[in-house]
PDB file of N, CA and C in Angstrom:
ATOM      1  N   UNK A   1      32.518  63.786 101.921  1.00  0.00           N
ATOM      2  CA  UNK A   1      32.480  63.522 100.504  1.00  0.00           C
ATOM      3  C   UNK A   1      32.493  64.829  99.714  1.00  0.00           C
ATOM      4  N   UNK A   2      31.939  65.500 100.144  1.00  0.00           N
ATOM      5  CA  UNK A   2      31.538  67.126  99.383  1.00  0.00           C
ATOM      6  C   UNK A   2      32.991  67.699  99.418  1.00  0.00           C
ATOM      7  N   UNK A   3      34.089  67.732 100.860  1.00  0.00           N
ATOM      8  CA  UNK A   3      35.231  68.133 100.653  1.00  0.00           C
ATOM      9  C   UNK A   3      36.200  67.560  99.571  1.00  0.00           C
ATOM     10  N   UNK A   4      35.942  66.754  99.721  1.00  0.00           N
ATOM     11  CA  UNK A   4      36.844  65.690  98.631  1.00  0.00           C
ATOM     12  C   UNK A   4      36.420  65.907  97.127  1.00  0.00           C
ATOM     13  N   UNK A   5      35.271  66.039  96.584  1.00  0.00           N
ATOM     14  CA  UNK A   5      34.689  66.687  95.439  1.00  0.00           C
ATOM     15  C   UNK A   5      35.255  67.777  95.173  1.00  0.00           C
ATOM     16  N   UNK A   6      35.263  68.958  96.217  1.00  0.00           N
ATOM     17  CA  UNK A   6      35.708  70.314  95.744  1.00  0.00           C
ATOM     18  C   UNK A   6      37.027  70.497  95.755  1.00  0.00           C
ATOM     19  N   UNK A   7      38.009  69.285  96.188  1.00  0.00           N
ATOM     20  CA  UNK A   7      39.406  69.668  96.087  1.00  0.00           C
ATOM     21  C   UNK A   7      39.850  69.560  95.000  1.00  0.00           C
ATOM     22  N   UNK A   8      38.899  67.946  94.312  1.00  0.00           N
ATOM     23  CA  UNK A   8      39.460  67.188  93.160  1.00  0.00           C
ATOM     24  C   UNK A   8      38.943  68.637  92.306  1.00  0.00           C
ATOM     25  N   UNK A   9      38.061  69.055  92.228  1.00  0.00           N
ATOM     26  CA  UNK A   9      37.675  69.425  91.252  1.00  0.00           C
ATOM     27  C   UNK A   9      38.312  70.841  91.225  1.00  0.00           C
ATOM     28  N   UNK A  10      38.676  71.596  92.089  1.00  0.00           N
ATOM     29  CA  UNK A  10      39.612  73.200  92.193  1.00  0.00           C
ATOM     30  C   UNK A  10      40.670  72.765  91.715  1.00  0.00           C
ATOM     31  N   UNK A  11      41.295  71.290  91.869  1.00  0.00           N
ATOM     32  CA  UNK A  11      42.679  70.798  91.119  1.00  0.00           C
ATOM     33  C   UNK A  11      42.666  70.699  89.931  1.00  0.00           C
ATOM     34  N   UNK A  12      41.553  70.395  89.011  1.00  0.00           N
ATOM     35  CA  UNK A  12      41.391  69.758  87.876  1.00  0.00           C
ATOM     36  C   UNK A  12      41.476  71.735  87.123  1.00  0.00           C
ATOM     37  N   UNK A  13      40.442  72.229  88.202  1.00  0.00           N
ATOM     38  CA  UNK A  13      40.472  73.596  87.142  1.00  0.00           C
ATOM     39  C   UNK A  13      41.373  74.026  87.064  1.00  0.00           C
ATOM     40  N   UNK A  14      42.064  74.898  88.496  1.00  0.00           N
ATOM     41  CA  UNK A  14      43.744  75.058  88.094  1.00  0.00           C
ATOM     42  C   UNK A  14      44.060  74.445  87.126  1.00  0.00           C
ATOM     43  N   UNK A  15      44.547  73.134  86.674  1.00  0.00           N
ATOM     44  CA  UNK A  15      45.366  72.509  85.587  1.00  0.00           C
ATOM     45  C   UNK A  15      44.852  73.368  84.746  1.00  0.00           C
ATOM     46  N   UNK A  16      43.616  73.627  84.507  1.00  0.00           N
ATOM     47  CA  UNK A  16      43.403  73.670  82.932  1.00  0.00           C
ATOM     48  C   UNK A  16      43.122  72.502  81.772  1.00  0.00           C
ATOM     49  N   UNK A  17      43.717  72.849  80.957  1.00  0.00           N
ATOM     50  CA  UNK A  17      43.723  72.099  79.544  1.00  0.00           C
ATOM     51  C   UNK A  17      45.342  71.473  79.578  1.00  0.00           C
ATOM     52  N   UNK A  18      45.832  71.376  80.875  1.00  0.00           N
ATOM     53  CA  UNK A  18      47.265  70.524  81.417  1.00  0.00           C
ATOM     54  C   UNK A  18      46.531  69.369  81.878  1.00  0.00           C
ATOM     55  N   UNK A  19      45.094  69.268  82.300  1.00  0.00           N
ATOM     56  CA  UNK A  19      44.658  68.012  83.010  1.00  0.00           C
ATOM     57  C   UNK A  19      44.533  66.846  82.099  1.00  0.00           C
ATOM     58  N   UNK A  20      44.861  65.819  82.058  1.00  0.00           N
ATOM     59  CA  UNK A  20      44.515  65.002  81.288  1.00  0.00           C
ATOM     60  C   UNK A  20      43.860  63.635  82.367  1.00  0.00           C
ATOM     61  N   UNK A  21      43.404  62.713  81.760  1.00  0.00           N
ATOM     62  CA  UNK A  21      42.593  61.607  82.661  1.00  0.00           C
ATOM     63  C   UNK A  21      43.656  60.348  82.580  1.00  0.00           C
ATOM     64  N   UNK A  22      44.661  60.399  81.464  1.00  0.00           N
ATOM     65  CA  UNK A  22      45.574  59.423  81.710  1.00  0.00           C
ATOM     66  C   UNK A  22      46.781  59.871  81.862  1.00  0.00           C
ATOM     67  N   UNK A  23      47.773  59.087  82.221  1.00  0.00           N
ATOM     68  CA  UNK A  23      49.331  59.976  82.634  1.00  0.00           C
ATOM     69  C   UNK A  23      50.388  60.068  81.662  1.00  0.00           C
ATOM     70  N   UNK A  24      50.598  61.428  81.760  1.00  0.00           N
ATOM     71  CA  UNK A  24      51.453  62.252  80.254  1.00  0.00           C
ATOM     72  C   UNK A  24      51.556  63.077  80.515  1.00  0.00           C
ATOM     73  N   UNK A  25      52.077  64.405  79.883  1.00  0.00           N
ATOM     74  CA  UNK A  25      52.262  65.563  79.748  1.00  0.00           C
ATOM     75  C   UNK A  25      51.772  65.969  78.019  1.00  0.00           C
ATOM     76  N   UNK A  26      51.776  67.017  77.731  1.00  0.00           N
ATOM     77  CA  UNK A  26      51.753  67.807  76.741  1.00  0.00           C
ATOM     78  C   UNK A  26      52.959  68.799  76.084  1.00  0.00           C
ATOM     79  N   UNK A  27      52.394  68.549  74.995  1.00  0.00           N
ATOM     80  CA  UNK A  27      54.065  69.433  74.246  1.00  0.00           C
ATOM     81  C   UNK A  27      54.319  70.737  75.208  1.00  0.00           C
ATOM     82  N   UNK A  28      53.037  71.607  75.023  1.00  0.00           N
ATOM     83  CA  UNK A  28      53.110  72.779  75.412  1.00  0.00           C
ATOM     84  C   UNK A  28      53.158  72.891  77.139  1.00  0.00           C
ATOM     85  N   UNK A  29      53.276  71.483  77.776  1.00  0.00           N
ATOM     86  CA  UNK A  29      52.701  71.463  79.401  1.00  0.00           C
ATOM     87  C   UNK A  29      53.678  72.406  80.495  1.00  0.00           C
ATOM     88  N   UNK A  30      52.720  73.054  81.500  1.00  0.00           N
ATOM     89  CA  UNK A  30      54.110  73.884  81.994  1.00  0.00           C
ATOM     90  C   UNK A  30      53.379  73.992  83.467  1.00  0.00           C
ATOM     91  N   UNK A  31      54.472  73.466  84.431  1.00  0.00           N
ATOM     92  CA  UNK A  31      54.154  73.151  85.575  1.00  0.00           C
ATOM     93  C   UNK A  31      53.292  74.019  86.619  1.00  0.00           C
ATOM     94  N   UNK A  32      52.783  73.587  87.045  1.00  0.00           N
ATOM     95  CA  UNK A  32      51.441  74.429  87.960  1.00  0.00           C
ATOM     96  C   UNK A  32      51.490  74.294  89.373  1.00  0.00           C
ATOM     97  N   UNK A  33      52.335  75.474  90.154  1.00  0.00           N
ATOM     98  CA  UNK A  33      52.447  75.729  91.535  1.00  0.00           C
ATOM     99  C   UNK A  33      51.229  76.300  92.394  1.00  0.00           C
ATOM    100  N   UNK A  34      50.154  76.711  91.774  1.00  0.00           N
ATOM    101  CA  UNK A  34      49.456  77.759  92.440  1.00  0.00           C
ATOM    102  C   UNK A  34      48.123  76.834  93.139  1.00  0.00           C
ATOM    103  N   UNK A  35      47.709  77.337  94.003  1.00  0.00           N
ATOM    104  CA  UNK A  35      46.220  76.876  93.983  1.00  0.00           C
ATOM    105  C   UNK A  35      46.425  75.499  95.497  1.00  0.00           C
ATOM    106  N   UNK A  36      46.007  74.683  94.857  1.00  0.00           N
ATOM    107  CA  UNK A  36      46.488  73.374  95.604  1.00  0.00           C
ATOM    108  C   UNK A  36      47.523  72.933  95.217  1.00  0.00           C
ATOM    109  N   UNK A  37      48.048  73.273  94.729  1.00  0.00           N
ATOM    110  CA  UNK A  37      49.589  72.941  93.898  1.00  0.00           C
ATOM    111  C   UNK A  37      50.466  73.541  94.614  1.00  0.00           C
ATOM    112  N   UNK A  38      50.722  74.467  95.236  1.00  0.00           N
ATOM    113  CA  UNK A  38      51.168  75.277  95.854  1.00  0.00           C
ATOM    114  C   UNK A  38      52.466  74.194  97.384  1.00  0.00           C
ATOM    115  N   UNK A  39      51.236  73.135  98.187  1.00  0.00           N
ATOM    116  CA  UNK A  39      51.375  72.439  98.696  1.00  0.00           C
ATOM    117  C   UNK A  39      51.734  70.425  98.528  1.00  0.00           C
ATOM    118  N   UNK A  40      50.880  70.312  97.696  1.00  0.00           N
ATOM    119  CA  UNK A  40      50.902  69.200  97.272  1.00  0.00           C
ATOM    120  C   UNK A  40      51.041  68.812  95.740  1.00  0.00           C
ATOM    121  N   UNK A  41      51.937  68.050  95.320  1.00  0.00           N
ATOM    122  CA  UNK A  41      51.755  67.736  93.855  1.00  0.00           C
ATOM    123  C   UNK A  41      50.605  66.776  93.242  1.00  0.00           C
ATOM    124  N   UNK A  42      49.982  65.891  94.047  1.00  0.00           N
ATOM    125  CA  UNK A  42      48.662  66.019  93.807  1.00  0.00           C
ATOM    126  C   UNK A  42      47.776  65.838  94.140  1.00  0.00           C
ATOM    127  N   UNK A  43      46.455  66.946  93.983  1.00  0.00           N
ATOM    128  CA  UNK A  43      45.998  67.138  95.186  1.00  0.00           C
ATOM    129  C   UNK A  43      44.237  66.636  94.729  1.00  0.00           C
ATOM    130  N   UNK A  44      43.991  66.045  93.350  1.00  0.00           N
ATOM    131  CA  UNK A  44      43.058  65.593  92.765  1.00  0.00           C
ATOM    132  C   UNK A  44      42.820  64.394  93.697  1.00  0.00           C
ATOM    133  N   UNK A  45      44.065  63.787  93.454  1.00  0.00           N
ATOM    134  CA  UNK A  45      44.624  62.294  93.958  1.00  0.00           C
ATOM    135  C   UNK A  45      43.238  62.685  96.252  1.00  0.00           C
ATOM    136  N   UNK A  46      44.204  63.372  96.393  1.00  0.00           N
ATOM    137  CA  UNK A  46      43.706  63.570  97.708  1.00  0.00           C
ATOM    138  C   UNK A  46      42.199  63.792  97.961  1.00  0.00           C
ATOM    139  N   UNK A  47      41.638  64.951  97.100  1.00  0.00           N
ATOM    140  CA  UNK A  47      39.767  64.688  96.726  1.00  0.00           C
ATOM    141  C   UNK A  47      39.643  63.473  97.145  1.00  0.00           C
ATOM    142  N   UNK A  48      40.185  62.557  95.902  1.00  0.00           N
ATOM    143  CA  UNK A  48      39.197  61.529  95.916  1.00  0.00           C
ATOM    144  C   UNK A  48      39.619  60.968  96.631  1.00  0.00           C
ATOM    145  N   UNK A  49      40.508  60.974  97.561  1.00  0.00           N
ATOM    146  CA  UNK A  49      40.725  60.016  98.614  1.00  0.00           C
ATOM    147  C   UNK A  49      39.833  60.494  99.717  1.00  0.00           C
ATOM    148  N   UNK A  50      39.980  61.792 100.069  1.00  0.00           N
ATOM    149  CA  UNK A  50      38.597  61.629 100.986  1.00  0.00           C
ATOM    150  C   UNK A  50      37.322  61.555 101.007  1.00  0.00           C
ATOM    151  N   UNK A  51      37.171  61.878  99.478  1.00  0.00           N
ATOM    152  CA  UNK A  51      35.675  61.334  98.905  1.00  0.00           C
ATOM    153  C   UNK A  51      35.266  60.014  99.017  1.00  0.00           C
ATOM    154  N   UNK A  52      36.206  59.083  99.298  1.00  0.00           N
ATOM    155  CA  UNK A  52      35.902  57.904  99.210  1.00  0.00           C
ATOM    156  C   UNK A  52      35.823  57.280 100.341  1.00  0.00           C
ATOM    157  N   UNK A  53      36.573  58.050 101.268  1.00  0.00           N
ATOM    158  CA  UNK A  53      36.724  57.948 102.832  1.00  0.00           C
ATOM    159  C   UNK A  53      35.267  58.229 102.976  1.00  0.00           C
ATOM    160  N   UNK A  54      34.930  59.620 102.616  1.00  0.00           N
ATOM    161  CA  UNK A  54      33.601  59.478 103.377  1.00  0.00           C
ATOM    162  C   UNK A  54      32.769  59.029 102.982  1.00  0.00           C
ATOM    163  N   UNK A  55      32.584  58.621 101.565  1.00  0.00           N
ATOM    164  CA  UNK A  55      31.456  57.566 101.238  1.00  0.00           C
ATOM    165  C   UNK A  55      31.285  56.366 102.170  1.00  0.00           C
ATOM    166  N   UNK A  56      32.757  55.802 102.657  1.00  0.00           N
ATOM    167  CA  UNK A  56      32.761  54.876 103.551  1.00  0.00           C
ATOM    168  C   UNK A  56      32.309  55.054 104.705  1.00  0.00           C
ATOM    169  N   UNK A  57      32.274  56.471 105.148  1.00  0.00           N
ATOM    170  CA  UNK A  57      31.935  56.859 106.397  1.00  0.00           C
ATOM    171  C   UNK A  57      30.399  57.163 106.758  1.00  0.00           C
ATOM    172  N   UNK A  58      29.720  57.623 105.500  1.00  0.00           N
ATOM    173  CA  UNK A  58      28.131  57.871 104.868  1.00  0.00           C
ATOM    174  C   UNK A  58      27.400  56.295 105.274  1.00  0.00           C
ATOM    175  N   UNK A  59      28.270  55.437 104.769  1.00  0.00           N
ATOM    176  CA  UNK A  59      27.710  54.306 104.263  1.00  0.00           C
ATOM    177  C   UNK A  59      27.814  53.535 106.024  1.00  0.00           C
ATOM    178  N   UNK A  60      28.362  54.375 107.213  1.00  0.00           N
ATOM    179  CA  UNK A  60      28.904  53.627 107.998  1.00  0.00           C
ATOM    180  C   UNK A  60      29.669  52.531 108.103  1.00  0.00           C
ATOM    181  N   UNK A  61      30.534  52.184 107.183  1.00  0.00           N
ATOM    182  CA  UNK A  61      31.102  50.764 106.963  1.00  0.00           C
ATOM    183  C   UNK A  61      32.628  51.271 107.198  1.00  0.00           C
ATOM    184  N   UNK A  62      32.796  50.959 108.744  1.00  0.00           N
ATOM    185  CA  UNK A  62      34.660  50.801 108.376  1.00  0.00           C
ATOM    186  C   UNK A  62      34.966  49.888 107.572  1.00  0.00           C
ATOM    187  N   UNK A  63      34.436  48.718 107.285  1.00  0.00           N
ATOM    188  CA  UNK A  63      35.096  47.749 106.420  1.00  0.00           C
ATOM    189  C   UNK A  63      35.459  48.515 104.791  1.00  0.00           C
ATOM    190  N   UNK A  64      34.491  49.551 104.330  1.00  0.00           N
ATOM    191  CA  UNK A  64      34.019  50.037 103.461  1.00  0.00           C
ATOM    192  C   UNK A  64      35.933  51.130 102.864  1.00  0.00           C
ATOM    193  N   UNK A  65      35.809  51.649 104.611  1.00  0.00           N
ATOM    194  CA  UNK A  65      36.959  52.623 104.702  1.00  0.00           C
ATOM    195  C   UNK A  65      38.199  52.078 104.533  1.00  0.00           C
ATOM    196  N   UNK A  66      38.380  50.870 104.995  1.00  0.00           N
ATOM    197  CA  UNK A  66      39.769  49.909 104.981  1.00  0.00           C
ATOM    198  C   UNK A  66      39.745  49.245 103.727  1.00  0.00           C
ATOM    199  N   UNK A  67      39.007  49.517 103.297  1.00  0.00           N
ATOM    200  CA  UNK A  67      39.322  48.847 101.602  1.00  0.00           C
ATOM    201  C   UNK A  67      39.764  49.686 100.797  1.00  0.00           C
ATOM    202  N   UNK A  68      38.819  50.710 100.719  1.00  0.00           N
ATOM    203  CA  UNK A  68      39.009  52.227 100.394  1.00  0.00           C
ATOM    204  C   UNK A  68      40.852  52.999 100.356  1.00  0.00           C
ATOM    205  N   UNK A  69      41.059  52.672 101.491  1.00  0.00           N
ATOM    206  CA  UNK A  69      42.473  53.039 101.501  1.00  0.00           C
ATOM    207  C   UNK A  69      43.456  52.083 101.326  1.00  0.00           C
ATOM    208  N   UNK A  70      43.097  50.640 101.516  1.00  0.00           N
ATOM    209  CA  UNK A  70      44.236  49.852 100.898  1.00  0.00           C
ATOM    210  C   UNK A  70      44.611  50.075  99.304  1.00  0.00           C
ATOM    211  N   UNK A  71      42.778  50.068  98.667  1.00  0.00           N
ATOM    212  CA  UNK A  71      42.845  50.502  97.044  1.00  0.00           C
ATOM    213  C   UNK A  71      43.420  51.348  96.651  1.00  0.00           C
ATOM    214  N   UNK A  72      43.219  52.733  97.543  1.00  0.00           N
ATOM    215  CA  UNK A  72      43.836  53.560  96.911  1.00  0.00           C
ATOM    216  C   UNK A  72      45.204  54.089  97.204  1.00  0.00           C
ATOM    217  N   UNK A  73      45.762  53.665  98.293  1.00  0.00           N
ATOM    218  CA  UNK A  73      47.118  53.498  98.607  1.00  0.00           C
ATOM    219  C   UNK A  73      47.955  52.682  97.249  1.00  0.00           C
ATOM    220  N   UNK A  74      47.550  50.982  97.123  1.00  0.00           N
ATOM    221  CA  UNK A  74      47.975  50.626  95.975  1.00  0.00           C
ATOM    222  C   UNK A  74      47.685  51.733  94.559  1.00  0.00           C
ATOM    223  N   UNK A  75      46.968  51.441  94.265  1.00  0.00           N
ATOM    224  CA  UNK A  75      46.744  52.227  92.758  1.00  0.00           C
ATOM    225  C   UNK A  75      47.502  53.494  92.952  1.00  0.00           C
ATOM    226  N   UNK A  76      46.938  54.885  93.577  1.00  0.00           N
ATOM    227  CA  UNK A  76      47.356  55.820  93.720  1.00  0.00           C
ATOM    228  C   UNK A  76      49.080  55.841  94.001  1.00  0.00           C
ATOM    229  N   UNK A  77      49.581  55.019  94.686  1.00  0.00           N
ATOM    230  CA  UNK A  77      50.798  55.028  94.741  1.00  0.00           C
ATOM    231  C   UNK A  77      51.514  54.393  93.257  1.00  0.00           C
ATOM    232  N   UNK A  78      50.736  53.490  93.172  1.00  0.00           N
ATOM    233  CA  UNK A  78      51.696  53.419  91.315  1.00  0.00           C
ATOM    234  C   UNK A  78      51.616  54.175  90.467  1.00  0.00           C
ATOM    235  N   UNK A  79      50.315  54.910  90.744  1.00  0.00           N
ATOM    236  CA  UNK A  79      49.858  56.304  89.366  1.00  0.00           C
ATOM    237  C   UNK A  79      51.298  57.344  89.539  1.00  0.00           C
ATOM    238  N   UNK A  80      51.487  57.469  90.993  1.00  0.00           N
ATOM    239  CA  UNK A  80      52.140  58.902  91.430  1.00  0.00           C
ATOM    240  C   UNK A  80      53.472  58.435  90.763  1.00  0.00           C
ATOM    241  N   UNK A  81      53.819  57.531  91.048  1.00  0.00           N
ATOM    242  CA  UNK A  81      55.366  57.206  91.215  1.00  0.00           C
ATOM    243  C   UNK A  81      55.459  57.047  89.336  1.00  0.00           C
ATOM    244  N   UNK A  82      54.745  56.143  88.945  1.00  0.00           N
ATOM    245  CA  UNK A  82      54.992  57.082  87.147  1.00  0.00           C
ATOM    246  C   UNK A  82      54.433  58.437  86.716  1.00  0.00           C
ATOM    247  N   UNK A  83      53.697  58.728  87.617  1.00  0.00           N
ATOM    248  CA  UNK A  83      53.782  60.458  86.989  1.00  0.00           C
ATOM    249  C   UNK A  83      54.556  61.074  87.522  1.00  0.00           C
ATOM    250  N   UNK A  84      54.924  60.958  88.705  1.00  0.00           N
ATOM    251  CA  UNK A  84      56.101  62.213  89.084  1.00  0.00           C
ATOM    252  C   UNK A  84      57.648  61.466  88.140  1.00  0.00           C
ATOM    253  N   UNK A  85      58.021  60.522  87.448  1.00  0.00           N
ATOM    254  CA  UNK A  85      59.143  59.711  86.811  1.00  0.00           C
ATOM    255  C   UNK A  85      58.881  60.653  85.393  1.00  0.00           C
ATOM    256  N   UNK A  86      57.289  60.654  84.739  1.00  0.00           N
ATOM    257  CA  UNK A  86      57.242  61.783  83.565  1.00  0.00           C
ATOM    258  C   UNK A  86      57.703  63.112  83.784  1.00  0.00           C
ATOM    259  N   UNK A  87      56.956  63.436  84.644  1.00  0.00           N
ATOM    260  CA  UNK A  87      57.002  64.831  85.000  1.00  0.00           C
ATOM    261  C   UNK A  87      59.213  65.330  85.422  1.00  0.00           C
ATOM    262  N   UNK A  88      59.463  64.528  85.947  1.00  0.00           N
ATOM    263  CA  UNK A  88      60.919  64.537  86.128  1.00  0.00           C
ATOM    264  C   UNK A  88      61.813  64.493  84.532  1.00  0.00           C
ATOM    265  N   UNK A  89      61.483  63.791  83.934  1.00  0.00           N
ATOM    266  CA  UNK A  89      61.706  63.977  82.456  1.00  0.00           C
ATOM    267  C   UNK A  89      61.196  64.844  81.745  1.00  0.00           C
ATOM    268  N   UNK A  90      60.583  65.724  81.772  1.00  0.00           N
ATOM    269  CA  UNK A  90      59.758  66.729  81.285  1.00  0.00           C
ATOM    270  C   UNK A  90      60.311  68.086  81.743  1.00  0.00           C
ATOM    271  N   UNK A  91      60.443  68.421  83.041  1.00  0.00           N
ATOM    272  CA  UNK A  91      60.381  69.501  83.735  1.00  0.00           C
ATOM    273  C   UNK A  91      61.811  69.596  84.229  1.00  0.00           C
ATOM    274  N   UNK A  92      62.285  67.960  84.540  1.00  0.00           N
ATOM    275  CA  UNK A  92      63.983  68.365  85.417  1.00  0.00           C
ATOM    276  C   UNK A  92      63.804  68.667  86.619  1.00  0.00           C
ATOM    277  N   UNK A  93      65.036  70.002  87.001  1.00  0.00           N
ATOM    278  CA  UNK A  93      65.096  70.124  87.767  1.00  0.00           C
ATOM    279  C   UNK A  93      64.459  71.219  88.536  1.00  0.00           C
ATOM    280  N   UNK A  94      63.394  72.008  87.288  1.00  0.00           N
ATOM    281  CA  UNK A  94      62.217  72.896  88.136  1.00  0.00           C
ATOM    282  C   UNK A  94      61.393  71.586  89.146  1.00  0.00           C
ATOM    283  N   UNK A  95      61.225  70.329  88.318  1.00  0.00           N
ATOM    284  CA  UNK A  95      59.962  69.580  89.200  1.00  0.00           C
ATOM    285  C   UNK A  95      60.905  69.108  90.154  1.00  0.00           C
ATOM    286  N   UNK A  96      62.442  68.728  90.318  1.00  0.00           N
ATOM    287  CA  UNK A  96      62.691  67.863  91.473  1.00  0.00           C
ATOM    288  C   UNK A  96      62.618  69.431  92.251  1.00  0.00           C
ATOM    289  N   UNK A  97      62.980  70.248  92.462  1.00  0.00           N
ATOM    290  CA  UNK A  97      62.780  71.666  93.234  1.00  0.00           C
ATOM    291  C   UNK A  97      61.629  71.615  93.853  1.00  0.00           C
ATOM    292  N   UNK A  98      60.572  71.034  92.871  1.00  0.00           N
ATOM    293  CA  UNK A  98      58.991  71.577  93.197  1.00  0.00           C
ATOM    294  C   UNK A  98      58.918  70.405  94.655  1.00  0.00           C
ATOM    295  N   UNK A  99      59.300  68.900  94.382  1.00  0.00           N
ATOM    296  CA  UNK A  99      58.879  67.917  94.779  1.00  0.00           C
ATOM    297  C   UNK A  99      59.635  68.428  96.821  1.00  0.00           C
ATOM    298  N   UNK A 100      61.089  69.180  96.214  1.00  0.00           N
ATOM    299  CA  UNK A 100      61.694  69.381  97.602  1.00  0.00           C
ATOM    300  C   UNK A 100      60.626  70.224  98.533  1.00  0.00           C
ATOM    301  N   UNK A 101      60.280  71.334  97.823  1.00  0.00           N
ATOM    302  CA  UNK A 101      58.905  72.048  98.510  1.00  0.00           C
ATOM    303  C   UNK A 101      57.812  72.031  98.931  1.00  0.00           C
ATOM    304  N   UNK A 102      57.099  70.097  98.075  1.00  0.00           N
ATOM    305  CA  UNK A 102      55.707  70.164  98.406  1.00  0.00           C
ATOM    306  C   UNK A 102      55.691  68.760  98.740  1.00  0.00           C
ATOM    307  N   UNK A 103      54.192  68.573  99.268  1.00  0.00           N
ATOM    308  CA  UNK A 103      54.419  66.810  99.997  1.00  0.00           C
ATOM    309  C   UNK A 103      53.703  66.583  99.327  1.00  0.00           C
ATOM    310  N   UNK A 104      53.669  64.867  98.243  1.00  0.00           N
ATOM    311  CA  UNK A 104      52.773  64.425  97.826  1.00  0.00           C
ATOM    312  C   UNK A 104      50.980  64.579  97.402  1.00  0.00           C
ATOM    313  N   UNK A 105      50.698  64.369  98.875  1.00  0.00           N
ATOM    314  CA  UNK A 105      49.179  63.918  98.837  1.00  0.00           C
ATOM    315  C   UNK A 105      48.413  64.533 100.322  1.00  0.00           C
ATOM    316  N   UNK A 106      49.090  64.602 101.233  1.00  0.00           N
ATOM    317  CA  UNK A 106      48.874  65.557 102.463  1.00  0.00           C
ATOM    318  C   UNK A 106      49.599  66.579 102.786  1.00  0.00           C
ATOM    319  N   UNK A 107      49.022  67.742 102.895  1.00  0.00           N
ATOM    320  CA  UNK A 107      50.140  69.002 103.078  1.00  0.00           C
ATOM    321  C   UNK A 107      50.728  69.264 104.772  1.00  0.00           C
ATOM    322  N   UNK A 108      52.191  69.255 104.362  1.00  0.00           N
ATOM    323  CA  UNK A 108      53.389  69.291 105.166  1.00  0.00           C
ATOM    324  C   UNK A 108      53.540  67.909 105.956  1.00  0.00           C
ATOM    325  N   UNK A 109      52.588  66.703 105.147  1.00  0.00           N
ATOM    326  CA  UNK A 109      53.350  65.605 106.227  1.00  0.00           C
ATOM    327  C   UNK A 109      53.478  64.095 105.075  1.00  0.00           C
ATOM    328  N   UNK A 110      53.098  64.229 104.150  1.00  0.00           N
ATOM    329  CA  UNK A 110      52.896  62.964 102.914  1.00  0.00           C
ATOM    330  C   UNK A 110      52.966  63.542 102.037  1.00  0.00           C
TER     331      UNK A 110
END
């Protein structure tokens, strides 16, 4: 859980004042490679996925864990797929470049 805290949250700082809590961009927004970004486009998304993993895992409940990732497979996969659709309208063809270089949500394999 503690890993998953400190990823979301090294992601959120990188952004900056680019982070927002709902999905958009900003006039001034300008894409962010560095950090955990570097590897994954997003890597907040991933925190809390293993934060939640291990709450499930704290709590001993595989049932806890298999819910955990069905939820956030659904949700998280609809968040991504309209933010990376903004971000493609926004950025072009710096972000489809970025997307060829980095994997989603696990680095070098998702």
């Amino acid at each position: 859980m503690i890993i998953g805290f400190i990823i979301r949250q090294w992601s959120i700082t990188i952004l900056g004042c680019f982070f927002l809590p709902t999905v958009g961009v900003k006039k001034d927004h300008k894409l962010i490679d560095s950090g955990p970004y570097k590897l994954i486009r997003h890597p907040s998304y991933t925190g809390s996925c293993i934060f939640l993993i291990g709450l499930g895992l704290t709590l001993q409940s595989w049932g806890t864990v298999i819910i955990a990732i069905i939820i956030i497979s659904i949700a998280y996969g609809y968040r991504i797929h309209i933010e990376e659709n903004i971000l493609i309208s926004k950025f072009g063809d710096e972000y489809i470049k970025y997307m060829k270089r980095t994997k989603k949500i696990i680095p070098y394999i998702l």
